[in-house]
Each structure stands twice: as structure tokens, then as C-alpha cells.
C-alpha atoms as a PDB file:
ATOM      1  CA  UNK A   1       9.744   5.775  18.591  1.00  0.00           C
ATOM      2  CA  UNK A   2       8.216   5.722  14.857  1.00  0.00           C
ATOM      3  CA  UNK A   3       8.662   2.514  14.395  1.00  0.00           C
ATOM      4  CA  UNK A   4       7.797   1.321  18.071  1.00  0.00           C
ATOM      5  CA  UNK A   5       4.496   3.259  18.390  1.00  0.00           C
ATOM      6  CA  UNK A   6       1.111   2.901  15.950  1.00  0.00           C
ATOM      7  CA  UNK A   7       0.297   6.662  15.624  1.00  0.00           C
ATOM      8  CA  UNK A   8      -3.376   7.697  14.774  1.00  0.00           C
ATOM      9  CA  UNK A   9      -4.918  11.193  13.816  1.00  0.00           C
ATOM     10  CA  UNK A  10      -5.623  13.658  16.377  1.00  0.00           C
ATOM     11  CA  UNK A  11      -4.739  17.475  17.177  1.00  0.00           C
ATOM     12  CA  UNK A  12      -3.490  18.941  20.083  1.00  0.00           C
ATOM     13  CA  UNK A  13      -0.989  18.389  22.817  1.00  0.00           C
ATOM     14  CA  UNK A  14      -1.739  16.531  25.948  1.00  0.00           C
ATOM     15  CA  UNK A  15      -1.116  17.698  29.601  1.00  0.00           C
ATOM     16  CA  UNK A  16      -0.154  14.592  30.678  1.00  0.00           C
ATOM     17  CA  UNK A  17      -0.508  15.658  34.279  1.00  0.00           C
ATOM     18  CA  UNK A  18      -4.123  16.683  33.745  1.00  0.00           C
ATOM     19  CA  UNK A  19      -4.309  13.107  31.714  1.00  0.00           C
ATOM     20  CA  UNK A  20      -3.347  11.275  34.635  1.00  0.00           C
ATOM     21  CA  UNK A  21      -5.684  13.787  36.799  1.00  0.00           C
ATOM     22  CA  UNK A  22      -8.553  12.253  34.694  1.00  0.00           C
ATOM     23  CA  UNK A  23      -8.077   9.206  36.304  1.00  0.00           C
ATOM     24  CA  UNK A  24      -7.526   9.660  39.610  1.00  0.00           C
ATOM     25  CA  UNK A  25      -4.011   8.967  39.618  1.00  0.00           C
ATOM     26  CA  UNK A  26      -0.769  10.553  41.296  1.00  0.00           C
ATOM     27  CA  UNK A  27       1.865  11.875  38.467  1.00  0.00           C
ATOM     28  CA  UNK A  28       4.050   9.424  39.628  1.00  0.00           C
ATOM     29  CA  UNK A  29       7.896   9.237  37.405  1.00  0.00           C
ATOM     30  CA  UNK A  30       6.889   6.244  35.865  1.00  0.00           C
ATOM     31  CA  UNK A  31       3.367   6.902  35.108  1.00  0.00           C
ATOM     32  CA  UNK A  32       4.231  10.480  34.028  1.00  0.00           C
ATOM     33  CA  UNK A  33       7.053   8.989  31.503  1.00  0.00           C
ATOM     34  CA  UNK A  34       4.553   6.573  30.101  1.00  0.00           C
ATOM     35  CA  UNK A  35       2.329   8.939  29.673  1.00  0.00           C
ATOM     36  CA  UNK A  36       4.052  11.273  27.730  1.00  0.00           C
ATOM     37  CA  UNK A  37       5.256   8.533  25.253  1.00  0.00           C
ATOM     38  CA  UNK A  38       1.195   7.482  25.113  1.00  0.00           C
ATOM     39  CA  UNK A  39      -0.438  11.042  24.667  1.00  0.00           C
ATOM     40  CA  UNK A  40       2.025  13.384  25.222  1.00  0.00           C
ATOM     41  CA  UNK A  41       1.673  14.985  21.587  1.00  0.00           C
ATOM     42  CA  UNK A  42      -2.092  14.691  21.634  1.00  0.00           C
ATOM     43  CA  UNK A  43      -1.758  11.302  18.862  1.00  0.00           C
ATOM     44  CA  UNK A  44      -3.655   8.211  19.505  1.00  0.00           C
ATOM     45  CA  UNK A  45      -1.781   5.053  19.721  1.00  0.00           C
ATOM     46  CA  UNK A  46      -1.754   1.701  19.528  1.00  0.00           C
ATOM     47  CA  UNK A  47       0.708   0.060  22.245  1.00  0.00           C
ATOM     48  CA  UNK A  48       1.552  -3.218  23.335  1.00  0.00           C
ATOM     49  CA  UNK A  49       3.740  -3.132  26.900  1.00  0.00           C
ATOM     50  CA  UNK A  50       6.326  -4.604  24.876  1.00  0.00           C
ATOM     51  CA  UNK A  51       6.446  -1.521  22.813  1.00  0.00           C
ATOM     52  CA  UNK A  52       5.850   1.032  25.240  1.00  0.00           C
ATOM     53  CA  UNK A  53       8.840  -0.811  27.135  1.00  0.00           C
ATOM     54  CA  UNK A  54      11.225  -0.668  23.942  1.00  0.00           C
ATOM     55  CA  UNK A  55      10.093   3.228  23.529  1.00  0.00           C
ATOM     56  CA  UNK A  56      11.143   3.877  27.244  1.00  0.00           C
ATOM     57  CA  UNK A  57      14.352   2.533  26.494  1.00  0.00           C
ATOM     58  CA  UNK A  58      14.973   4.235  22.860  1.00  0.00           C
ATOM     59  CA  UNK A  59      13.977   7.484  24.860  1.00  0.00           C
ATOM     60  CA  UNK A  60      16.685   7.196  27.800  1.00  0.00           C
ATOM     61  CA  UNK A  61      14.401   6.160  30.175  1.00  0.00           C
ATOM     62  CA  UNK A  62      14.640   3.628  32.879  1.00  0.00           C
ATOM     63  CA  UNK A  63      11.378   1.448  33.528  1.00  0.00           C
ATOM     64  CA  UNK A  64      11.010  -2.070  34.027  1.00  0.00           C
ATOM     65  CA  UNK A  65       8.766  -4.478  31.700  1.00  0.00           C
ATOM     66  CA  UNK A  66       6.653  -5.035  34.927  1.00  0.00           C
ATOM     67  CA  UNK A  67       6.293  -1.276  35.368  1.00  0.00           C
ATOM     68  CA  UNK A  68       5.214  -0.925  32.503  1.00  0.00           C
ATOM     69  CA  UNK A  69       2.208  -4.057  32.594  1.00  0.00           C
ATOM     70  CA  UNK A  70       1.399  -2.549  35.876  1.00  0.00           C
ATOM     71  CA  UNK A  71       1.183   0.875  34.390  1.00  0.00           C
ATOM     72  CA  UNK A  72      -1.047  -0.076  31.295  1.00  0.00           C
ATOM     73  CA  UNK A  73      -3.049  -1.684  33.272  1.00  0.00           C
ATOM     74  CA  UNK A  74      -3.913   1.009  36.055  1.00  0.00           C
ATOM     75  CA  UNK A  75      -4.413   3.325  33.170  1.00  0.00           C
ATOM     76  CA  UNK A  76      -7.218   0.775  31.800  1.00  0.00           C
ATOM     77  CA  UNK A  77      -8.928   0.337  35.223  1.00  0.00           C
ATOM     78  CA  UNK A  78      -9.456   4.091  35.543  1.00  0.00           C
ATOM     79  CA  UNK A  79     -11.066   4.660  32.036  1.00  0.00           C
ATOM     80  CA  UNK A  80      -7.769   6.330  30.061  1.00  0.00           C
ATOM     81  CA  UNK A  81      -6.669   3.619  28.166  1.00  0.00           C
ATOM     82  CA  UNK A  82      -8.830   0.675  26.755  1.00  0.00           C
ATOM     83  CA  UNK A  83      -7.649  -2.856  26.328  1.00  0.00           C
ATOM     84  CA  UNK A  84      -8.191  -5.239  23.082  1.00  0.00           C
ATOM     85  CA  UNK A  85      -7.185  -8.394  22.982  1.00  0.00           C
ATOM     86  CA  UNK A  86      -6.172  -9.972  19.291  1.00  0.00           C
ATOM     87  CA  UNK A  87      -5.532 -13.473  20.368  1.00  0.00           C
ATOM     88  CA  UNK A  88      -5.557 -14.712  24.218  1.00  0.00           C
ATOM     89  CA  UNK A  89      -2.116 -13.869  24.558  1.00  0.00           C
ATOM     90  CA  UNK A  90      -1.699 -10.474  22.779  1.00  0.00           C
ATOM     91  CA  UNK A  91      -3.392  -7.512  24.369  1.00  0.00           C
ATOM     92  CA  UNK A  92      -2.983  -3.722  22.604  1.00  0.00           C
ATOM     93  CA  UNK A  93      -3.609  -0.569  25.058  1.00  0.00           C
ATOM     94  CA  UNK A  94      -5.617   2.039  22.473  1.00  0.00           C
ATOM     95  CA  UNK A  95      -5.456   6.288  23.833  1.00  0.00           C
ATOM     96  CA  UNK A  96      -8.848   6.060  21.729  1.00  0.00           C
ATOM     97  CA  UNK A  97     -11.631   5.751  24.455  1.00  0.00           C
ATOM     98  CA  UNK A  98     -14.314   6.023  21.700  1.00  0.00           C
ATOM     99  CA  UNK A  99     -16.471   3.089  20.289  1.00  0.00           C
ATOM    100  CA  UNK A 100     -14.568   2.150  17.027  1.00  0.00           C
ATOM    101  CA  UNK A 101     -14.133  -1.448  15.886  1.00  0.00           C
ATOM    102  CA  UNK A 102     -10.064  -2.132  14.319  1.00  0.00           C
ATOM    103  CA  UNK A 103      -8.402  -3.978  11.919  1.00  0.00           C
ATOM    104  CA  UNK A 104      -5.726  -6.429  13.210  1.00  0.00           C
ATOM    105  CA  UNK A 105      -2.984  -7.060  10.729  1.00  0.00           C
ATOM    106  CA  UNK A 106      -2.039 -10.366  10.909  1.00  0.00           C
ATOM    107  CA  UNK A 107       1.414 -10.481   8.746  1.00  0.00           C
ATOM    108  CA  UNK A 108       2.954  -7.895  11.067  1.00  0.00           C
ATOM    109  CA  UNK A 109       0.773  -8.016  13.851  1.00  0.00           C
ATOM    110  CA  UNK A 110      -0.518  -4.235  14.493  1.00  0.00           C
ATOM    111  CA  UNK A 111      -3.408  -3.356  15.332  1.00  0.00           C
ATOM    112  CA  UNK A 112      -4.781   0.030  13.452  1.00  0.00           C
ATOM    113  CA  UNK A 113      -8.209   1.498  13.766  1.00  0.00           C
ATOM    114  CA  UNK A 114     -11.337   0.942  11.190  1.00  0.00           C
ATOM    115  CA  UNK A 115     -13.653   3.522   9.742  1.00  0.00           C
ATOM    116  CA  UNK A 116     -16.667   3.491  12.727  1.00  0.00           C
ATOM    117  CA  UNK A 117     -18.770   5.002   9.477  1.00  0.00           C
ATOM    118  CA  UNK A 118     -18.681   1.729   7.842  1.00  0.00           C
ATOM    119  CA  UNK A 119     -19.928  -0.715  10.940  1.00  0.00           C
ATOM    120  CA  UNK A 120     -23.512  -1.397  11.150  1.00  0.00           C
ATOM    121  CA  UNK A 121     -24.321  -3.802  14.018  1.00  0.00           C
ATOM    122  CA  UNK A 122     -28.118  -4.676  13.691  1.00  0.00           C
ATOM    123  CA  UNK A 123     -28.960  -7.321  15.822  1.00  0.00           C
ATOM    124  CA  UNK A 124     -26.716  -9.128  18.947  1.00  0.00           C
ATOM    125  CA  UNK A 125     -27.861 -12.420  20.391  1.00  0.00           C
ATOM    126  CA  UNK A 126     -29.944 -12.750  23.391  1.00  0.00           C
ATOM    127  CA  UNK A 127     -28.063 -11.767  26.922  1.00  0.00           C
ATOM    128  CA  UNK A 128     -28.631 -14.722  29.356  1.00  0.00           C
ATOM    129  CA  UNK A 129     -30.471 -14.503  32.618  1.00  0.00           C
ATOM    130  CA  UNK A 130     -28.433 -12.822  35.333  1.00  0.00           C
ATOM    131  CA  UNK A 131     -25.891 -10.882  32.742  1.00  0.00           C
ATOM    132  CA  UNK A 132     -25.794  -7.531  31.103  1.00  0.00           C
ATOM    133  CA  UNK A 133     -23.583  -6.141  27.845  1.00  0.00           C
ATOM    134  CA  UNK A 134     -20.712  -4.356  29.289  1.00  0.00           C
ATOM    135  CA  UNK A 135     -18.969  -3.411  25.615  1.00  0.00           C
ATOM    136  CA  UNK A 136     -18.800  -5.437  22.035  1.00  0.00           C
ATOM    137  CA  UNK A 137     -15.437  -4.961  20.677  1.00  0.00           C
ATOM    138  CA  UNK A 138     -14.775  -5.581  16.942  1.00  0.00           C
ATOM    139  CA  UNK A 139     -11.916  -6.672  15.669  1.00  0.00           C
ATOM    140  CA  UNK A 140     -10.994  -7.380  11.607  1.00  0.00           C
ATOM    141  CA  UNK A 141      -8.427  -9.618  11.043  1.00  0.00           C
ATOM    142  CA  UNK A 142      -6.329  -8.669   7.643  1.00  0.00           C
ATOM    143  CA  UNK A 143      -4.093 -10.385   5.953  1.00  0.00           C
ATOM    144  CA  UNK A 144      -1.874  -8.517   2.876  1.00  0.00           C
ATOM    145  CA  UNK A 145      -2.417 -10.471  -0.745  1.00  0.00           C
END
């Protein structure tokens, strides 16, 4: 699962049961395997379905490519998972639900995230009539020298 999974700093373990309580949702099998390989040590990741699918497998379990979709994607409309897109094709599911802009690797195509610290945003162009912001994602896109 190293190799399959983007892990990210964090501390403790996660009740996955509680995790999924968070949202609203039933500890179903599938959502509670999921789950465990998302935040089930208490690390933050960076998961496409594709990934999440091949760690399901490397783990034993059985779960389709469309349960998993399905699955990332209930956990995003319930406010556990967030959603960035890289290019209109590619989406990444992040554990981290705070503000923090990421660099997108290009060569290999991961996504990590970027030091918050470092991102000023000072000024964002006028909102047209009849719309409001909903979020302003920032994404770097790296290439290695």
C-alpha cells in the first residue's frame, strides 16, 4: 500500500466508524474497508479511485472500481473527503479537509500538499452578478529538472 497511497503527516488513529458517523453515513463493508485504507491510521492521503482500487486488492479485499468511484464520491458530498481536479480527467480525493493549496507533480503524476505558510492570495477578480465564491483551490504544477 506504500507505493499505492500518498501518505501525509498526521498523529493519531482513526475510528473509522465514528469517521463515517461524521458524515452521516451507514458503516457499510465497502465504505468501512475504504475507509480504513483512507484514515484508518490517522495519515492524510492523497488517492485517486484507481489507487484506492489497487490498495483494496493488494489488501485481500474484494471491491469493484465502481464501488469504489461511488464511494469517493459519497465521502466528498458529505464533507470527509475533498476533491481536486489536476487536469479534466484526473481527480485526487485528499483526507485533508483544511484550506491548503498542493503541488501536482507532473513527471509522475501525484499530487502532494504545499506549505499553506507560504500562499498569500491578495486580491481575486470580481464575482459576477447572481454568483458567490464557494472555494479557490490552488494547485502548483512541478516538473523535476
Amino acid at each position: 500500500m506504500d507505493m499505492v497511497l500518498s501518505r501525509m503527516s498526521s498523529t493519531a488513529t482513526t475510528d473509522v466508524t465514528q469517521w463515517l458517523a461524521q458524515g452521516g453515513l451507514r458503516p457499510t463493508r465497502q465504505r468501512t474497508l475504504l475507509a480504513e485504507l483512507l484514515v484508518g491510521d490517522g495519515q492524510h492521503r492523497h488517492v485517486t479511485a484507481e489507487s484506492l482500487f489497487a490498495a483494496a486488492q493488494e489488501s485481500g479485499q474484494s471491491v469493484s472500481l465502481a464501488t469504489v468511484y461511488n464511494t469517493l464520491k459519497a465521502f466528498c458530498d458529505v464533507g470527509l473527503l475533498q476533491e481536486i481536479t489536476v487536469d479534466g480527467s484526473k481527480s485526487y480525493f485528499d483526507t485533508n479537509m483544511g484550506d491548503h493549496p498542493h503541488f501536482y507533480w507532473e513527471d509522475d503524476g501525484h499530487l502532494t500538499d504545499a506549505p499553506a505558510d507560504q500562499l498569500k492570495i491578495v486580491a481575486l477578480p470580481e464575482i459576477p452578478e447572481g454568483a458567490e465564491l464557494a472555494k479557490v483551490d490552488v494547485v502548483i504544477r512541478l516538473r523535476r529538472r
